[in-house]
PDB file of N, CA and C in Angstrom:
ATOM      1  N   UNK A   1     -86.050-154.335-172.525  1.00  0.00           N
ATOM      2  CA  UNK A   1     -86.036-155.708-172.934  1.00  0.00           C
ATOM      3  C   UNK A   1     -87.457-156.084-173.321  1.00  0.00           C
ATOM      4  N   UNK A   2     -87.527-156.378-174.564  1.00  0.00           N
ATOM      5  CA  UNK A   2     -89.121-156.706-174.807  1.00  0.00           C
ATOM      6  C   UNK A   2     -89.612-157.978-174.789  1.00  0.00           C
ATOM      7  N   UNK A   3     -90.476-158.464-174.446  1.00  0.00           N
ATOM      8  CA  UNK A   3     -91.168-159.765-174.419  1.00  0.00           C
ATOM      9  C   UNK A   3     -92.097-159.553-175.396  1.00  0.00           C
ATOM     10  N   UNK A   4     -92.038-160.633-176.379  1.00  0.00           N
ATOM     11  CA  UNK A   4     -93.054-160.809-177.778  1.00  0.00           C
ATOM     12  C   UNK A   4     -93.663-162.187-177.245  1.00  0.00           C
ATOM     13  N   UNK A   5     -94.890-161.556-177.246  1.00  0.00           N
ATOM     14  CA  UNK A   5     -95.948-162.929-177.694  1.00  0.00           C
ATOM     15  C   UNK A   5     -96.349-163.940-178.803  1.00  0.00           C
ATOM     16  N   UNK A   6     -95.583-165.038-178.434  1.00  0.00           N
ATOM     17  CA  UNK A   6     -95.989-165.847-179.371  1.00  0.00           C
ATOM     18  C   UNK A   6     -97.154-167.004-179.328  1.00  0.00           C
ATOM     19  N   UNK A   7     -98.085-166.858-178.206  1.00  0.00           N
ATOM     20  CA  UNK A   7     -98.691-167.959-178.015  1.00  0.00           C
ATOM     21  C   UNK A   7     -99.060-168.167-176.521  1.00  0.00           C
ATOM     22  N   UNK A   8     -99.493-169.145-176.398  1.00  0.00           N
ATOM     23  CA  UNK A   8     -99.783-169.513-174.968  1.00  0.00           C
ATOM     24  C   UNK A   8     -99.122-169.962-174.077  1.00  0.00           C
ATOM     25  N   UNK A   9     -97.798-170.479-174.849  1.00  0.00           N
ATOM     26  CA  UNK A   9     -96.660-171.349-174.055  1.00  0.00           C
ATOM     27  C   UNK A   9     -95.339-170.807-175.014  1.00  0.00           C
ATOM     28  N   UNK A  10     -95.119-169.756-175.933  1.00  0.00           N
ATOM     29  CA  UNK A  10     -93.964-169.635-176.152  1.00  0.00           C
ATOM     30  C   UNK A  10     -93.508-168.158-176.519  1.00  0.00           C
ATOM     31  N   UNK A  11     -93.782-166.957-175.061  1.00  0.00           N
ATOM     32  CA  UNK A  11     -92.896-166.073-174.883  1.00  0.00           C
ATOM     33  C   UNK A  11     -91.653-165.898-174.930  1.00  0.00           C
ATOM     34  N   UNK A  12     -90.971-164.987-175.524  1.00  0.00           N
ATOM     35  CA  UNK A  12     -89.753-164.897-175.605  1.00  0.00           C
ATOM     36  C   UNK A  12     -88.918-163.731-175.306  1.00  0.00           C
ATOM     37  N   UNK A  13     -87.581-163.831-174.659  1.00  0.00           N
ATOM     38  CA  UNK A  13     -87.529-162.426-174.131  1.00  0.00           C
ATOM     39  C   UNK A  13     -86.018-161.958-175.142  1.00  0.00           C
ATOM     40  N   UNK A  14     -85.968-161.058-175.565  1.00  0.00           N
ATOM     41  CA  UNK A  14     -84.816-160.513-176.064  1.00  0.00           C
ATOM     42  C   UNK A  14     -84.512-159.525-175.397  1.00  0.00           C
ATOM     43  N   UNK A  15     -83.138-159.222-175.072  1.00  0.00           N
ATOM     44  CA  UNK A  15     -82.313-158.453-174.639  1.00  0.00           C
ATOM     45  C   UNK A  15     -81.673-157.310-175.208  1.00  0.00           C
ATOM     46  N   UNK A  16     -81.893-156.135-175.121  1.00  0.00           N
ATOM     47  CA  UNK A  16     -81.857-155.156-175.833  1.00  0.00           C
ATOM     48  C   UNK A  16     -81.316-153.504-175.065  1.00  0.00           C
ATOM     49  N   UNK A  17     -80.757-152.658-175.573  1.00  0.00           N
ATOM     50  CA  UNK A  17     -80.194-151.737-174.911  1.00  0.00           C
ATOM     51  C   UNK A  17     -80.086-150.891-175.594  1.00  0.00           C
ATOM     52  N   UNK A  18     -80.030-149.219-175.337  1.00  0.00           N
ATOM     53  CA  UNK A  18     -80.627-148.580-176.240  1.00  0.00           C
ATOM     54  C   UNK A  18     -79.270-148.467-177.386  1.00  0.00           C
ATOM     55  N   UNK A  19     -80.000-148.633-178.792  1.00  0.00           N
ATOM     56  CA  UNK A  19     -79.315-148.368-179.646  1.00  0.00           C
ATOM     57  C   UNK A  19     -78.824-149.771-180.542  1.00  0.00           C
ATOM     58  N   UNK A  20     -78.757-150.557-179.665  1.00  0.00           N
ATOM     59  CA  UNK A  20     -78.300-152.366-180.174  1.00  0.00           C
ATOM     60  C   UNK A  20     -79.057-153.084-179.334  1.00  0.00           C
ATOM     61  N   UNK A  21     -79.002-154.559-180.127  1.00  0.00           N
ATOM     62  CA  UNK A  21     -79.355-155.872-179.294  1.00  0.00           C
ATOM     63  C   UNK A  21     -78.223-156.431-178.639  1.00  0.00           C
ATOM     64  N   UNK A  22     -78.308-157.364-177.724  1.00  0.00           N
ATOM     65  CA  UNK A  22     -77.510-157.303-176.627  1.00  0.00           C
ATOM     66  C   UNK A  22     -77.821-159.298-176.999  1.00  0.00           C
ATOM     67  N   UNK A  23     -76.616-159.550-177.802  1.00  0.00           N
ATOM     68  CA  UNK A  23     -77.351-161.045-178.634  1.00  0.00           C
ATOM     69  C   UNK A  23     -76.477-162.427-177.876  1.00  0.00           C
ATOM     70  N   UNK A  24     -77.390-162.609-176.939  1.00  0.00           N
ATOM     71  CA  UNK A  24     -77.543-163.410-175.755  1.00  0.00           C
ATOM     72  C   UNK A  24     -77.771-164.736-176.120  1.00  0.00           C
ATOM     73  N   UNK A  25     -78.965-164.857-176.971  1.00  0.00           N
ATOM     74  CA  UNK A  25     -79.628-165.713-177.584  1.00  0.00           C
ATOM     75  C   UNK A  25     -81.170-165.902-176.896  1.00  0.00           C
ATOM     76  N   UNK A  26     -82.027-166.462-176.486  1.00  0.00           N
ATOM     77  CA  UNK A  26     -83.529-166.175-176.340  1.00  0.00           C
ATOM     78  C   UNK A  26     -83.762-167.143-175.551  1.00  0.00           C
ATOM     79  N   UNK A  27     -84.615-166.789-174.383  1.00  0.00           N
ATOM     80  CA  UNK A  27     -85.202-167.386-173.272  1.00  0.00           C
ATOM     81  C   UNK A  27     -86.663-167.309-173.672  1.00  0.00           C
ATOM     82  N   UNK A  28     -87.088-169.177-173.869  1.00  0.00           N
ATOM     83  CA  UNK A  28     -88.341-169.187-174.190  1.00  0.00           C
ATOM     84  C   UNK A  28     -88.950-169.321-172.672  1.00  0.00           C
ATOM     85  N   UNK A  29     -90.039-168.604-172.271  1.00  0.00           N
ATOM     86  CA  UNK A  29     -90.855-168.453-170.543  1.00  0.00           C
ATOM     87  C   UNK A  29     -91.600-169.630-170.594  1.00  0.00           C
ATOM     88  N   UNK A  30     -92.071-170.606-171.338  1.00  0.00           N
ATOM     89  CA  UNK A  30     -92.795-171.445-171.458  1.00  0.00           C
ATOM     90  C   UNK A  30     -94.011-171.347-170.842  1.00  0.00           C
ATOM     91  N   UNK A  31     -94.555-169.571-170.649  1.00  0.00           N
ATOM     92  CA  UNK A  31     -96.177-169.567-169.517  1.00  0.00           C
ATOM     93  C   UNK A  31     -96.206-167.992-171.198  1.00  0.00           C
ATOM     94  N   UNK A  32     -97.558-167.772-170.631  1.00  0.00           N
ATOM     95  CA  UNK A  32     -97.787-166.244-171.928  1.00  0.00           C
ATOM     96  C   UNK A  32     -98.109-165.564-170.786  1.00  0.00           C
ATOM     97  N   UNK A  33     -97.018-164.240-170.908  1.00  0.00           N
ATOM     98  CA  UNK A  33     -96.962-162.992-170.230  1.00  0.00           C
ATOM     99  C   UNK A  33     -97.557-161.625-170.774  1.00  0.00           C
ATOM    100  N   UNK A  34     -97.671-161.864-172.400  1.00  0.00           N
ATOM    101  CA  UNK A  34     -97.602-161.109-173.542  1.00  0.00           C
ATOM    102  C   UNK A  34     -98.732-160.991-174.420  1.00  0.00           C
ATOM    103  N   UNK A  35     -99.342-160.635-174.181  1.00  0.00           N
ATOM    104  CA  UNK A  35    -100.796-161.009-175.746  1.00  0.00           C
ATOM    105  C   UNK A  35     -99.985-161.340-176.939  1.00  0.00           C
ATOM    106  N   UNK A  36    -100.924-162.269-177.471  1.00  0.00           N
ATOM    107  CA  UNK A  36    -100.210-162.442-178.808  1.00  0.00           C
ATOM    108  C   UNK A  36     -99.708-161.704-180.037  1.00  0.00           C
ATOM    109  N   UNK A  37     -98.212-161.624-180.289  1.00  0.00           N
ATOM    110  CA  UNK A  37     -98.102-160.915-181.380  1.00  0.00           C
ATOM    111  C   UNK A  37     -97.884-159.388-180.772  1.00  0.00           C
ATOM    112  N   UNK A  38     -97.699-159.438-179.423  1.00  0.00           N
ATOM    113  CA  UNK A  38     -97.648-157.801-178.849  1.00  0.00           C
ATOM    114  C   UNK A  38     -95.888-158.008-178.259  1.00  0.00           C
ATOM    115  N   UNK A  39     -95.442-156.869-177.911  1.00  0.00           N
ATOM    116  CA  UNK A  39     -94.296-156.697-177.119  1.00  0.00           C
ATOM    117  C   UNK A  39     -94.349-155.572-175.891  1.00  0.00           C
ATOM    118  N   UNK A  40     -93.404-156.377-174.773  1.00  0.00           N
ATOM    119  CA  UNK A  40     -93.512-155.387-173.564  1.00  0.00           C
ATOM    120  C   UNK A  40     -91.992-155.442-173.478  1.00  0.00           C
ATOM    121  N   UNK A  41     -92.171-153.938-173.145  1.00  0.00           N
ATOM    122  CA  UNK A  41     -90.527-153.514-172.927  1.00  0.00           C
ATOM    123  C   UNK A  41     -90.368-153.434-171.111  1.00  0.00           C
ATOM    124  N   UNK A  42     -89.276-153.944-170.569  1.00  0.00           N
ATOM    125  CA  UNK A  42     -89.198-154.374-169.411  1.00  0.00           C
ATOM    126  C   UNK A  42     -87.498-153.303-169.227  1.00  0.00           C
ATOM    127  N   UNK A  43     -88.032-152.419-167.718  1.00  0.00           N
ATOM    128  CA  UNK A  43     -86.475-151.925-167.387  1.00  0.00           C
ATOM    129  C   UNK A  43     -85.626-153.376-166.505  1.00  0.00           C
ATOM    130  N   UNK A  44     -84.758-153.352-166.838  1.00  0.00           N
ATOM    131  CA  UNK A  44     -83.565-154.644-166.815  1.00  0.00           C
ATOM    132  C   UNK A  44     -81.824-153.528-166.455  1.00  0.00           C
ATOM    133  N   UNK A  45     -81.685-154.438-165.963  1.00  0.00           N
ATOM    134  CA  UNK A  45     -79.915-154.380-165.567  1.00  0.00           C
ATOM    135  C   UNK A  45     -79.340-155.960-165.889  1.00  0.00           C
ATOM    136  N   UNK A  46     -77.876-155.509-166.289  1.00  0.00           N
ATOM    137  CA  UNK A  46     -77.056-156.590-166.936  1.00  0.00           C
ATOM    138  C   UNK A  46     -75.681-156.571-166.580  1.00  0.00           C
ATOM    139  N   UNK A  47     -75.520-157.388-166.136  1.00  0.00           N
ATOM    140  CA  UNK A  47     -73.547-157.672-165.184  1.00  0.00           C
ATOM    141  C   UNK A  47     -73.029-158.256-165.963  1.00  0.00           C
ATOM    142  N   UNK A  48     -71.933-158.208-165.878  1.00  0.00           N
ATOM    143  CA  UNK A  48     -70.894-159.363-165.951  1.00  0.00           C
ATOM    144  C   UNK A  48     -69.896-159.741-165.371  1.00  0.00           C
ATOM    145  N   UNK A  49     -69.740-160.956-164.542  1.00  0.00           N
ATOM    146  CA  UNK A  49     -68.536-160.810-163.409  1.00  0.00           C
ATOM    147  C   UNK A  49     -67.846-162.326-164.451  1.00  0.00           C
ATOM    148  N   UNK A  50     -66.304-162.904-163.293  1.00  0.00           N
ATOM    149  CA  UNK A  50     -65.737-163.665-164.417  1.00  0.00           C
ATOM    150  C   UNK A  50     -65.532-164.351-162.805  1.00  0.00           C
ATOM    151  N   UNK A  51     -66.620-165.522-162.996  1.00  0.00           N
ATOM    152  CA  UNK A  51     -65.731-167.313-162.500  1.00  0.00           C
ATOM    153  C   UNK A  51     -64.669-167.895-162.876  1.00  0.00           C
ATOM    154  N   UNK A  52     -64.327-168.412-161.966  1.00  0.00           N
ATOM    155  CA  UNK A  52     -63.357-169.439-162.107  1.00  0.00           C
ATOM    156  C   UNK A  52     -63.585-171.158-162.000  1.00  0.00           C
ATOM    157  N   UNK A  53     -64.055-172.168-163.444  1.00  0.00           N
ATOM    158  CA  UNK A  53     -64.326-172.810-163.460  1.00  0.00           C
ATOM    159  C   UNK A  53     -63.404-174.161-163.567  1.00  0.00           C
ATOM    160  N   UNK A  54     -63.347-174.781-162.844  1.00  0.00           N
ATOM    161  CA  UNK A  54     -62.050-176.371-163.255  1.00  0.00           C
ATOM    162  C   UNK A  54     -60.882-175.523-163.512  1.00  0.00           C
ATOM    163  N   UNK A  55     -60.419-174.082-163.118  1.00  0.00           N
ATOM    164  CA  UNK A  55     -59.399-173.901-163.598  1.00  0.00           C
ATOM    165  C   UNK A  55     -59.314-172.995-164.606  1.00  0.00           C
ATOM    166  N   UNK A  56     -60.680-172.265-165.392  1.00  0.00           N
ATOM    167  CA  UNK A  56     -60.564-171.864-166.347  1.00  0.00           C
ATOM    168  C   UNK A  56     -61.702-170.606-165.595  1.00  0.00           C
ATOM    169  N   UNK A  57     -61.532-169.577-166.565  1.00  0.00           N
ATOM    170  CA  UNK A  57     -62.469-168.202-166.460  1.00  0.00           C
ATOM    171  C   UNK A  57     -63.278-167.927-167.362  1.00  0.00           C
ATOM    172  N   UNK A  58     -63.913-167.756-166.178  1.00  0.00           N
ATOM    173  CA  UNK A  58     -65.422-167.938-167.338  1.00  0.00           C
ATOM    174  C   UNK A  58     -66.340-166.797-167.065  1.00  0.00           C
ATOM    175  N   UNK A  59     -67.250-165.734-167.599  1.00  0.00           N
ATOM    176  CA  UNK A  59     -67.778-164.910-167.696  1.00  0.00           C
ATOM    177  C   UNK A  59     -69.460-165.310-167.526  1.00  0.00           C
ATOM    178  N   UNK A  60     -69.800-164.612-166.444  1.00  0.00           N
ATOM    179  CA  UNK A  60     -70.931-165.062-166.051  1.00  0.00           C
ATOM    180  C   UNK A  60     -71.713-163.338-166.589  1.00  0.00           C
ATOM    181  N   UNK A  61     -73.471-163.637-167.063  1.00  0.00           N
ATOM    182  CA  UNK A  61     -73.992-162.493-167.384  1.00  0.00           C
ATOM    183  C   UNK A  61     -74.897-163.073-166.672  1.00  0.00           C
ATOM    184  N   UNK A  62     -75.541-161.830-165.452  1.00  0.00           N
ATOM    185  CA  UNK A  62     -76.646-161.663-165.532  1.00  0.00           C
ATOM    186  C   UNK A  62     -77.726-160.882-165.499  1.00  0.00           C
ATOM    187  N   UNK A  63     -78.569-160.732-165.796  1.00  0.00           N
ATOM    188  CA  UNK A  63     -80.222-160.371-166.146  1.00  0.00           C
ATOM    189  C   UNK A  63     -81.268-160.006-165.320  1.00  0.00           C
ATOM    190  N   UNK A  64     -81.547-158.772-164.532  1.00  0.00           N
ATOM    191  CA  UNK A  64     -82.315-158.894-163.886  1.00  0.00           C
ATOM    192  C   UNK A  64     -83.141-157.849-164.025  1.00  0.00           C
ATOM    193  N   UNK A  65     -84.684-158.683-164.605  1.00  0.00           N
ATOM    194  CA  UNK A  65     -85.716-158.128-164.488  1.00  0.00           C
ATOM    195  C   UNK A  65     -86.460-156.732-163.898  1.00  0.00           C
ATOM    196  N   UNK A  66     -87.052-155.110-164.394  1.00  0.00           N
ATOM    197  CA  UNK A  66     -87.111-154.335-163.481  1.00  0.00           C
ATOM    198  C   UNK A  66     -88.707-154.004-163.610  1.00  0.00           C
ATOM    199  N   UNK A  67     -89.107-152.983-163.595  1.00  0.00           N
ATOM    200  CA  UNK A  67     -90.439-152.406-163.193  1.00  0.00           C
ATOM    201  C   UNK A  67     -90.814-152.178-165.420  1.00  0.00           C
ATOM    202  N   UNK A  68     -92.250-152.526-165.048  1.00  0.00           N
ATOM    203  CA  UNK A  68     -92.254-152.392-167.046  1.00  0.00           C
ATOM    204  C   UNK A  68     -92.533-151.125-167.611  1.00  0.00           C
ATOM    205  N   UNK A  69     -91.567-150.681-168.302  1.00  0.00           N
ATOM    206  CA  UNK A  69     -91.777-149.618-169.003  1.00  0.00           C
ATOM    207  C   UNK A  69     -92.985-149.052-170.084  1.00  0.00           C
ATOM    208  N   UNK A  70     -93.253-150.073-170.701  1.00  0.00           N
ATOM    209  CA  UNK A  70     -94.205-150.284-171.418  1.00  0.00           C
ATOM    210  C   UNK A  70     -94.701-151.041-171.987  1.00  0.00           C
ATOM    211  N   UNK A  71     -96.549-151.094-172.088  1.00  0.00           N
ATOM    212  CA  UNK A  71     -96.718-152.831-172.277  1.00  0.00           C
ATOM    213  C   UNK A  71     -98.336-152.481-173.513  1.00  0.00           C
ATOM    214  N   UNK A  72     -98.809-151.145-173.046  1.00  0.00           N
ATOM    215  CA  UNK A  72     -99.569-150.980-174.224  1.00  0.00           C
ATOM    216  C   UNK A  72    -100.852-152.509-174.220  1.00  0.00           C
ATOM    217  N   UNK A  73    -101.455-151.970-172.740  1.00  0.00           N
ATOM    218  CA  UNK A  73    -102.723-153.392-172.190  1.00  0.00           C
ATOM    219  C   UNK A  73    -102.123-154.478-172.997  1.00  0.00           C
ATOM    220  N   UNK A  74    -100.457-155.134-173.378  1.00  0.00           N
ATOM    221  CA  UNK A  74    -100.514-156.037-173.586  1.00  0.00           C
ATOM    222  C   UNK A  74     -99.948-157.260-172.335  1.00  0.00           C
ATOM    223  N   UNK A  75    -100.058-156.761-171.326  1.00  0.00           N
ATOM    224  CA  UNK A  75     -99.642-157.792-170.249  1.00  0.00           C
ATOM    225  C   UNK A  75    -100.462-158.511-169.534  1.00  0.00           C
ATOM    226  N   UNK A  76     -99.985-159.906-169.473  1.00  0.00           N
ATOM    227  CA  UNK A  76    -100.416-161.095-169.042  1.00  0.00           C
ATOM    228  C   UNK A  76    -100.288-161.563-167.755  1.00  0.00           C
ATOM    229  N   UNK A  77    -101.017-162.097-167.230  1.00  0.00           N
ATOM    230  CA  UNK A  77    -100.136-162.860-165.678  1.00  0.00           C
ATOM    231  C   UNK A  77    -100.760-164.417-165.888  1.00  0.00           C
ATOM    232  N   UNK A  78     -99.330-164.708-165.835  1.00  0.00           N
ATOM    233  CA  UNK A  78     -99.615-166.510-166.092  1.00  0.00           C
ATOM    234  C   UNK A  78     -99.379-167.300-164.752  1.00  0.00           C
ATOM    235  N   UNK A  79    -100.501-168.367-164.731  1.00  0.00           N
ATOM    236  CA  UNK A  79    -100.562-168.966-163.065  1.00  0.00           C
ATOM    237  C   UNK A  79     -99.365-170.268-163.644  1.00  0.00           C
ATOM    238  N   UNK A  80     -99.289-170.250-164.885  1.00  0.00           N
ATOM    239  CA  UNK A  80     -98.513-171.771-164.943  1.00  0.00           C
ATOM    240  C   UNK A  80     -96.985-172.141-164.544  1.00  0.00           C
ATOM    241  N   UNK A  81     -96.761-173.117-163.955  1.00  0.00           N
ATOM    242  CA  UNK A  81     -95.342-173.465-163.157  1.00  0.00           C
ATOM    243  C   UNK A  81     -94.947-174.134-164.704  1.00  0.00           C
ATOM    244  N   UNK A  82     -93.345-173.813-164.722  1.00  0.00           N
ATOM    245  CA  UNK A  82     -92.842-173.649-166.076  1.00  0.00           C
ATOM    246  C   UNK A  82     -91.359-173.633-166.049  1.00  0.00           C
ATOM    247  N   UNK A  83     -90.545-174.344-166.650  1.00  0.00           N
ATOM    248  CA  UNK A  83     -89.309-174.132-166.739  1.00  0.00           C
ATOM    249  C   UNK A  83     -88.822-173.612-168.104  1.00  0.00           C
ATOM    250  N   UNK A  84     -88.448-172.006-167.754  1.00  0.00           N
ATOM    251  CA  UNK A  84     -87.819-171.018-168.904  1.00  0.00           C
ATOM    252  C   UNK A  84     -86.760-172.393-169.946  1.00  0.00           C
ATOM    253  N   UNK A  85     -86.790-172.180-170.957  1.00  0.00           N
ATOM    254  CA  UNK A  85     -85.230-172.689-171.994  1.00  0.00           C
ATOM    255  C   UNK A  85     -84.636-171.457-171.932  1.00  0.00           C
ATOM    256  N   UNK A  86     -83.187-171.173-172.118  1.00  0.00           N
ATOM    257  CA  UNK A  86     -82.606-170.855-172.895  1.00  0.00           C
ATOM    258  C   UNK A  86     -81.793-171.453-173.679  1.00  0.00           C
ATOM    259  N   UNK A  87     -81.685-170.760-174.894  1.00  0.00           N
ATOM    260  CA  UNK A  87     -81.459-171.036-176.645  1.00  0.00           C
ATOM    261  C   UNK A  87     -79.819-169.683-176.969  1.00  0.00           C
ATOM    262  N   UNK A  88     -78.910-170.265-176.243  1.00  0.00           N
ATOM    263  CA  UNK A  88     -77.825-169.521-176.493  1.00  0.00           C
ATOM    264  C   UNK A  88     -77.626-169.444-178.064  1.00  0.00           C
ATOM    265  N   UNK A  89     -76.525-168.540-178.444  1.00  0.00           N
ATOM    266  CA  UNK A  89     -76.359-168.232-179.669  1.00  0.00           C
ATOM    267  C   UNK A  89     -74.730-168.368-179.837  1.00  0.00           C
ATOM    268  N   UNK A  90     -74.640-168.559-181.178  1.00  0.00           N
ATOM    269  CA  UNK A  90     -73.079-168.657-181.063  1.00  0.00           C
ATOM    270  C   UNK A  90     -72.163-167.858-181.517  1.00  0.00           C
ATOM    271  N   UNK A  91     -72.753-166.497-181.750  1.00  0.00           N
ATOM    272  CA  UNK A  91     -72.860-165.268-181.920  1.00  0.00           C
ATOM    273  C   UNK A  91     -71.628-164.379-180.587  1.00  0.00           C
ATOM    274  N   UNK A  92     -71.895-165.554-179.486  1.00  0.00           N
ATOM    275  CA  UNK A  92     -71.138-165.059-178.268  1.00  0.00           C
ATOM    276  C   UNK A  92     -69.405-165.678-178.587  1.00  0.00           C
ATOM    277  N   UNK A  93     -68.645-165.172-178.484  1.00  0.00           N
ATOM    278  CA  UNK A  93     -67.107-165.449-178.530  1.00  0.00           C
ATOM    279  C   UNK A  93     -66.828-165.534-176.869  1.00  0.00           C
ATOM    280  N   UNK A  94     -65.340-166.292-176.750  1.00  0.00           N
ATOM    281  CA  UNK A  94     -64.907-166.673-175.969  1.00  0.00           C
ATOM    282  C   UNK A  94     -63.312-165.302-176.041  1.00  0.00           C
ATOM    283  N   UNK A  95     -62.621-164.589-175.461  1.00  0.00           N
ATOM    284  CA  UNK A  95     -61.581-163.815-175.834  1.00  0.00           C
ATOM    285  C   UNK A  95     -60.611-164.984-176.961  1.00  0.00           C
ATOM    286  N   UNK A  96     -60.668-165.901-177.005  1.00  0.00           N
ATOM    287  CA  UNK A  96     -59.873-166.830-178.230  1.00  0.00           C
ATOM    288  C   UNK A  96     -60.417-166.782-179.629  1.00  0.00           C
ATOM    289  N   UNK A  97     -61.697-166.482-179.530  1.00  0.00           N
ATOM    290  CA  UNK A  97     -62.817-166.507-180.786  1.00  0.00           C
ATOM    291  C   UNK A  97     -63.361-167.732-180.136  1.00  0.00           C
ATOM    292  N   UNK A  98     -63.281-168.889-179.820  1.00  0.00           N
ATOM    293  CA  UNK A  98     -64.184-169.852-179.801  1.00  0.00           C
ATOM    294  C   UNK A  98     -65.666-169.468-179.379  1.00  0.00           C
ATOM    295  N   UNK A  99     -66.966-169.994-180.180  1.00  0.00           N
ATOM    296  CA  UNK A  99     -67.906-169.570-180.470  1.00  0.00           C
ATOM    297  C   UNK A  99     -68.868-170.767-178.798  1.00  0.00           C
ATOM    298  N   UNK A 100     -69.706-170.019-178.491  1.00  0.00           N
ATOM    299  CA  UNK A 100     -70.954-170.634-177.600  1.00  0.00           C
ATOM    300  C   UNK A 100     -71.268-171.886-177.985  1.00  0.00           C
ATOM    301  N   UNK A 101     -71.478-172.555-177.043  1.00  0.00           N
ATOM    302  CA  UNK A 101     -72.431-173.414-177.380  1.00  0.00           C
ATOM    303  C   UNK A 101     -73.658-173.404-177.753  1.00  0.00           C
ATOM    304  N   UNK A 102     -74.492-173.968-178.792  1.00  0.00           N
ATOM    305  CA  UNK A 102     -76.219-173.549-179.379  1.00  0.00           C
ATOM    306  C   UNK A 102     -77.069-174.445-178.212  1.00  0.00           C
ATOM    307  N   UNK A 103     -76.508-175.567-177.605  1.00  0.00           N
ATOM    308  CA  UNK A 103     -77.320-176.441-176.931  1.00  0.00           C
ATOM    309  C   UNK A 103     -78.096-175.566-175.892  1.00  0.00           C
ATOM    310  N   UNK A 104     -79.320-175.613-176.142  1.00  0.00           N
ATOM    311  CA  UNK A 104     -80.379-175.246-175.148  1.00  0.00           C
ATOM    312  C   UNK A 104     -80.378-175.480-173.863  1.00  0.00           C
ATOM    313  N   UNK A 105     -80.461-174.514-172.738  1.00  0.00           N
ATOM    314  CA  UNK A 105     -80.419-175.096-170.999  1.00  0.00           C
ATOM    315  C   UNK A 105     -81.741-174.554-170.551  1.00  0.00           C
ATOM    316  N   UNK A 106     -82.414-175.669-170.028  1.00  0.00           N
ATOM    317  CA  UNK A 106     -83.519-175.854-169.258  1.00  0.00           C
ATOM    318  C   UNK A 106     -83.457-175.537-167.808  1.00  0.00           C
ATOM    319  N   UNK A 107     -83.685-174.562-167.445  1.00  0.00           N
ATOM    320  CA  UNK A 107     -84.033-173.997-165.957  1.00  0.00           C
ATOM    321  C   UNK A 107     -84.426-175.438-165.063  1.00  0.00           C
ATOM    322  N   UNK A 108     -83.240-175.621-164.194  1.00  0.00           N
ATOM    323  CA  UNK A 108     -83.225-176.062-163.169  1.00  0.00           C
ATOM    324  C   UNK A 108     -83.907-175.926-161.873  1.00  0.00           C
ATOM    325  N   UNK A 109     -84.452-176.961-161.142  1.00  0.00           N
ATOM    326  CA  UNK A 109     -85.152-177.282-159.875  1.00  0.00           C
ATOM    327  C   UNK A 109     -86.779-177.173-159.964  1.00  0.00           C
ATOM    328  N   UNK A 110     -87.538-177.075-159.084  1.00  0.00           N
ATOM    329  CA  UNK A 110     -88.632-177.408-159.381  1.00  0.00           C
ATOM    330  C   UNK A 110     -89.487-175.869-160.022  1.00  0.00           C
ATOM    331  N   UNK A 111     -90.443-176.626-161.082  1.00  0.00           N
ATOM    332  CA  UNK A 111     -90.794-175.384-161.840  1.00  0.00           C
ATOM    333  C   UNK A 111     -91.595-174.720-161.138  1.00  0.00           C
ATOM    334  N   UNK A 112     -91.730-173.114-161.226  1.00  0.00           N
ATOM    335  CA  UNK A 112     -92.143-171.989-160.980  1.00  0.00           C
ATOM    336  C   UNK A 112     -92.922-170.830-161.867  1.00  0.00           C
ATOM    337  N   UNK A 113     -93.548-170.194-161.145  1.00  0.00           N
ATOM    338  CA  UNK A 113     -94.071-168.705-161.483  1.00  0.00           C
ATOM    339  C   UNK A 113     -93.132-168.062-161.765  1.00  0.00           C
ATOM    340  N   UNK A 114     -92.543-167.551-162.930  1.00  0.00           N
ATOM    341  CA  UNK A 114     -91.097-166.918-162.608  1.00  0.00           C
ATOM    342  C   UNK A 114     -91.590-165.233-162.724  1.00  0.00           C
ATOM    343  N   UNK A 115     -92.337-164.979-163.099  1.00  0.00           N
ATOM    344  CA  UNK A 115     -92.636-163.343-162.716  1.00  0.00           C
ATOM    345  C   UNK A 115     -94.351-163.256-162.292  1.00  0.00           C
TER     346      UNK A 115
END
């Protein structure tokens, strides 16, 4: 999973697996982990289990961060408390076809160091 540097406040992580992208849609870190304009590839694991929401099933993914594979002196450590966005895509189907929502979700509770 590589993290591209875009700046001081707008890392971004894409999700990736060998051979394809894995099109999630993009979690901006809102801290710089990344030198600018560089990418770090991060080992990651990815689930998917299925909730049961109001009645309905719903497919939960998640993402968890592993040891970095490679970063090529481009890694950062950011002291700033920060709440990640994610920027879903609508790229994701529902088993009906109905498409994702694009509306952006802002990481909940009080902001953090997240790596």
């Amino acid at each position: 999973m590589p993290g591209l540097g875009l700046g001081s406040n707008g890392d971004t992580l894409d999700i990736q697996r060998p051979g394809s992208t894995v099109n999630l849609g993009s979690v901006n870190t809102k801290s710089d982990f990344a030198k600018n304009g560089r990418t770090i590839t991060v080992n990651a694991t990815m689930t998917a289990t299925t909730v049961t929401v109001g009645g309905v099933s719903r497919t939960v993914v998640t993402v968890t961060l592993g040891s970095t594979a490679s970063s090529n002196g481009s890694l950062l450590t950011s002291f700033t408390a920060a709440a990640m966005v994610w920027s879903p895509t609508s790229s994701v189907t529902s088993s009906a076809g109905v498409a994702s929502s694009t509306v952006p979700a802002t990481e909940t509770g009080t902001p953090d160091r997240d790596f």
